[in-house]
Protein backbone atom coordinates (compact mmCIF):
# COMPACT_ATOMS: atom_id res chain seq x y z
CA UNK A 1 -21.14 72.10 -73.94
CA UNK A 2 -18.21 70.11 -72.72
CA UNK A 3 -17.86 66.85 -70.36
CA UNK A 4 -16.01 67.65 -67.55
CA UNK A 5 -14.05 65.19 -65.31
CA UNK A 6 -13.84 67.01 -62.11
CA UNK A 7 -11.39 65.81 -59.77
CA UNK A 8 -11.99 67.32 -56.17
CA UNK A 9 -12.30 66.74 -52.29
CA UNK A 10 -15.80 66.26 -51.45
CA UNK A 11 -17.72 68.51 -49.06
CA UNK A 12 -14.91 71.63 -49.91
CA UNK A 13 -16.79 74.77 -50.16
CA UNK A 14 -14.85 76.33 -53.18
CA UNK A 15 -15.36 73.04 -55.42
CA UNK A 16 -18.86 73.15 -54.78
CA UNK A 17 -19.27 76.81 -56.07
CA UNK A 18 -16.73 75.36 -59.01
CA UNK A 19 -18.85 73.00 -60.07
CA UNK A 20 -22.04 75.10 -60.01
CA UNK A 21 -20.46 77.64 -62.05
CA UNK A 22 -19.50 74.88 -64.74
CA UNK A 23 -22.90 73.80 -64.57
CA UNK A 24 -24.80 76.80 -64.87
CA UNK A 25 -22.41 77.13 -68.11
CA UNK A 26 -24.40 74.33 -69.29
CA UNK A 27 -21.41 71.94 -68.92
CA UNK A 28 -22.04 68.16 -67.57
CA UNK A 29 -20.15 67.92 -64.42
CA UNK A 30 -18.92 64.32 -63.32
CA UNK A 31 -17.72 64.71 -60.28
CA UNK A 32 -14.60 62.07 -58.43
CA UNK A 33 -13.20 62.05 -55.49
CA UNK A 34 -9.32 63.34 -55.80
CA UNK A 35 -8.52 61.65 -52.34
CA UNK A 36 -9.76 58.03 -53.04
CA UNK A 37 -8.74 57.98 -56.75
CA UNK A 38 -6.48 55.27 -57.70
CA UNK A 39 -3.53 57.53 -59.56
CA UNK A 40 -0.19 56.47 -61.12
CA UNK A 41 2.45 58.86 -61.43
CA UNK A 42 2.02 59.27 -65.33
CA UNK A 43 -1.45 59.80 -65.28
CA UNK A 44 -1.51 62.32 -62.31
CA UNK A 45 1.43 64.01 -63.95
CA UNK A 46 -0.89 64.97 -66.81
CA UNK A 47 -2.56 66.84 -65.33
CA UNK A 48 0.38 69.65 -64.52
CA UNK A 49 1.20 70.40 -68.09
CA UNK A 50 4.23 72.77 -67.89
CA UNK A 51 3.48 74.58 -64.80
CA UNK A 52 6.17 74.76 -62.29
CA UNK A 53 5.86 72.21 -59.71
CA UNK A 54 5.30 74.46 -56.81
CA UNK A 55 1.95 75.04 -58.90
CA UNK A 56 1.16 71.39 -58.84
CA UNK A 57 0.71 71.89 -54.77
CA UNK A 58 -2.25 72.69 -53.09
CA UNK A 59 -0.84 75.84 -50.36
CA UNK A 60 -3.90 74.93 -48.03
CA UNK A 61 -2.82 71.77 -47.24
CA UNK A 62 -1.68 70.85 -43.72
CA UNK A 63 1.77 70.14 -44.57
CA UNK A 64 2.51 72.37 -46.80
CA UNK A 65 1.08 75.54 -44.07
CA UNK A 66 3.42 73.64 -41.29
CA UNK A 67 6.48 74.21 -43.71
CA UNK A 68 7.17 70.16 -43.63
CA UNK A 69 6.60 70.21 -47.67
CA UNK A 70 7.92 73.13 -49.29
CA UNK A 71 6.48 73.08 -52.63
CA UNK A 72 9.45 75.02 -54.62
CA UNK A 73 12.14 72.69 -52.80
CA UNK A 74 10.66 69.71 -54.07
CA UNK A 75 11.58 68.45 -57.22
CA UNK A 76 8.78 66.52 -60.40
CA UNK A 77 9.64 63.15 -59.21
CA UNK A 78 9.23 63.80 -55.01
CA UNK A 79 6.59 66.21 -55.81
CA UNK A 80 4.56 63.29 -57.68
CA UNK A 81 5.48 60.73 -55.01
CA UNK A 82 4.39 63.09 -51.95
CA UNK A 83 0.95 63.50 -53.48
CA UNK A 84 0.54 59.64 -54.03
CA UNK A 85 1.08 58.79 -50.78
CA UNK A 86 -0.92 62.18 -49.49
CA UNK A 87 -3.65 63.38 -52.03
CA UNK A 88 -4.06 66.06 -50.07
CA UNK A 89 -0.98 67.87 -51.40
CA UNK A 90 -2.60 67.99 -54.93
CA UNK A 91 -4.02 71.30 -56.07
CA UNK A 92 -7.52 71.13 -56.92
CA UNK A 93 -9.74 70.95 -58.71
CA UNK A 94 -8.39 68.78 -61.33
CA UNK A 95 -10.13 68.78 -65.29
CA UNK A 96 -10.29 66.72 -67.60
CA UNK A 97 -12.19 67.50 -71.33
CA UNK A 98 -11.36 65.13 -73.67
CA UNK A 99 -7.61 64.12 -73.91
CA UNK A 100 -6.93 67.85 -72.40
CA UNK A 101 -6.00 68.39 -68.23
CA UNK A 102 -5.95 71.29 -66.13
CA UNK A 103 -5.07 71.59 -62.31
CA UNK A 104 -6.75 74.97 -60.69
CA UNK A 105 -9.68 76.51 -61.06
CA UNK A 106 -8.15 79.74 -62.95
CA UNK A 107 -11.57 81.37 -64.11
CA UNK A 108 -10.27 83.11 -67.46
CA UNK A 109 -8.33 80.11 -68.49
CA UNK A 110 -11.16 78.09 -68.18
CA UNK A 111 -13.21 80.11 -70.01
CA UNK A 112 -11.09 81.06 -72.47
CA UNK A 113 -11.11 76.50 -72.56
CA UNK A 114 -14.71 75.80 -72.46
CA UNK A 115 -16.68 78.73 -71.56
CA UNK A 116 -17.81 79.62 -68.24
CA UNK A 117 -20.95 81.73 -70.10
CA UNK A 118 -24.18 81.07 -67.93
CA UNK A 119 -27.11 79.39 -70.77
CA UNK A 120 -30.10 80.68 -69.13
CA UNK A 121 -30.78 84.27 -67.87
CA UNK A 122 -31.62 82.72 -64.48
CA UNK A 123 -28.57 81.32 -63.99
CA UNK A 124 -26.87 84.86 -64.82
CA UNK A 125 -26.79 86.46 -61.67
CA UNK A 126 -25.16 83.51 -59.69
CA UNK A 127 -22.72 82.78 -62.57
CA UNK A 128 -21.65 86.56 -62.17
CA UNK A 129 -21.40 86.57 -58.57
CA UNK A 130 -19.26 83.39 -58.73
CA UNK A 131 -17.09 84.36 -61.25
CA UNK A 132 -16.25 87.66 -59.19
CA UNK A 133 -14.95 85.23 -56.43
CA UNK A 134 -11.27 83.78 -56.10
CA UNK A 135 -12.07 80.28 -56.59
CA UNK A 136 -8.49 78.93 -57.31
CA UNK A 137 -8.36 77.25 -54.22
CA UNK A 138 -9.76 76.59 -50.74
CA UNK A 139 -12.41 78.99 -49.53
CA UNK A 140 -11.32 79.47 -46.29
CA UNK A 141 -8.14 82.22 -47.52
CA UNK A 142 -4.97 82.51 -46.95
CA UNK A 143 -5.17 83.03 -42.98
CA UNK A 144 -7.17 80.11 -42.51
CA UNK A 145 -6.62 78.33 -39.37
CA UNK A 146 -7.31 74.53 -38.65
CA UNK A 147 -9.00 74.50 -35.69
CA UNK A 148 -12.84 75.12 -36.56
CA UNK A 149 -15.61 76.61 -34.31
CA UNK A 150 -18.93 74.75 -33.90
CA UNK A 151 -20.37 76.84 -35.95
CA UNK A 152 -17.98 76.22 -39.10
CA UNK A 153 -18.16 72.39 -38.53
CA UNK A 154 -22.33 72.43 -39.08
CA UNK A 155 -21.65 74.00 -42.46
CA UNK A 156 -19.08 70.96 -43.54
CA UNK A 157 -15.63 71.16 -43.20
CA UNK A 158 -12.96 70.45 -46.88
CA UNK A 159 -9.95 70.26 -43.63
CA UNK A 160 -7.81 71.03 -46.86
């Protein structure tokens, strides 16, 4: 069972079923904050690997929905000052296992990683059901619209 660094924005629905499906994998989850973390460039860039930088973006993010950042206009060295100054803009979650870093929560890659098999047969059932789910990125979807109900806001609210 691995030690994962998980790198998200607390209170966001899809890194909360993340983290339970890493756990129920029997994985120790320790959890940080990806808005308040102090990041340089170099270490933040680690994270990205040889994806494309429009993969380093996270598409639910307010200015990236509004079309004032447009992820495959922006080159490695805007792209990694943008998200400095707005951690918002980073994809999440980001990993960390040892000396290896992964950005998104890309369930086959990460099992094919660490393994993403649930220990216990209790755990099965919600392991399956999560896995089944897209939980790459915000839970909301693709059509998800910023201004909230009441009822939406009780539940907690990632606001990307």
């Amino acid at each position: 069972m691995a030690r994962v660094i998980f790198y998200s924005k607390p209170g966001c629905k899809g890194g909360t079923k993340q983290k339970v499906l890493l756990t129920a994998a029997g994985h120790e989850v320790i959890p940080y904050n990806l808005l308040t973390e102090p990041w340089t460039v170099e270490r933040l860039r680690s994270f990205f690997g040889d994806r494309p930088v429009a993969e380093w973006f996270n598409p639910s993010a307010p200015k990236i929905k509004s079309g004032e950042v447009v992820p495959e206009k922006v080159d490695e060295q805007t792209a990694l000052a943008l998200m400095l100054k707005e951690p918002l803009l980073i994809r999440r979650p980001l990993l960390e296992v040892g000396e290896q870093r992964e950005v998104g929560f890309d369930v086959q890659k990460i099992d094919a990683w660490i393994g993403l098999q649930a220990v216990d047969e209790s755990l099965q059932q919600i392991s399956d059901n999560l896995m089944e789910e897209n939980l790459q990125g915000c839970s909301h979807g693709h059509d998800h619209h910023h201004e909230h109900g009441h009822e939406h806001q009780k539940q907690g609210n990632c606001k990307h």
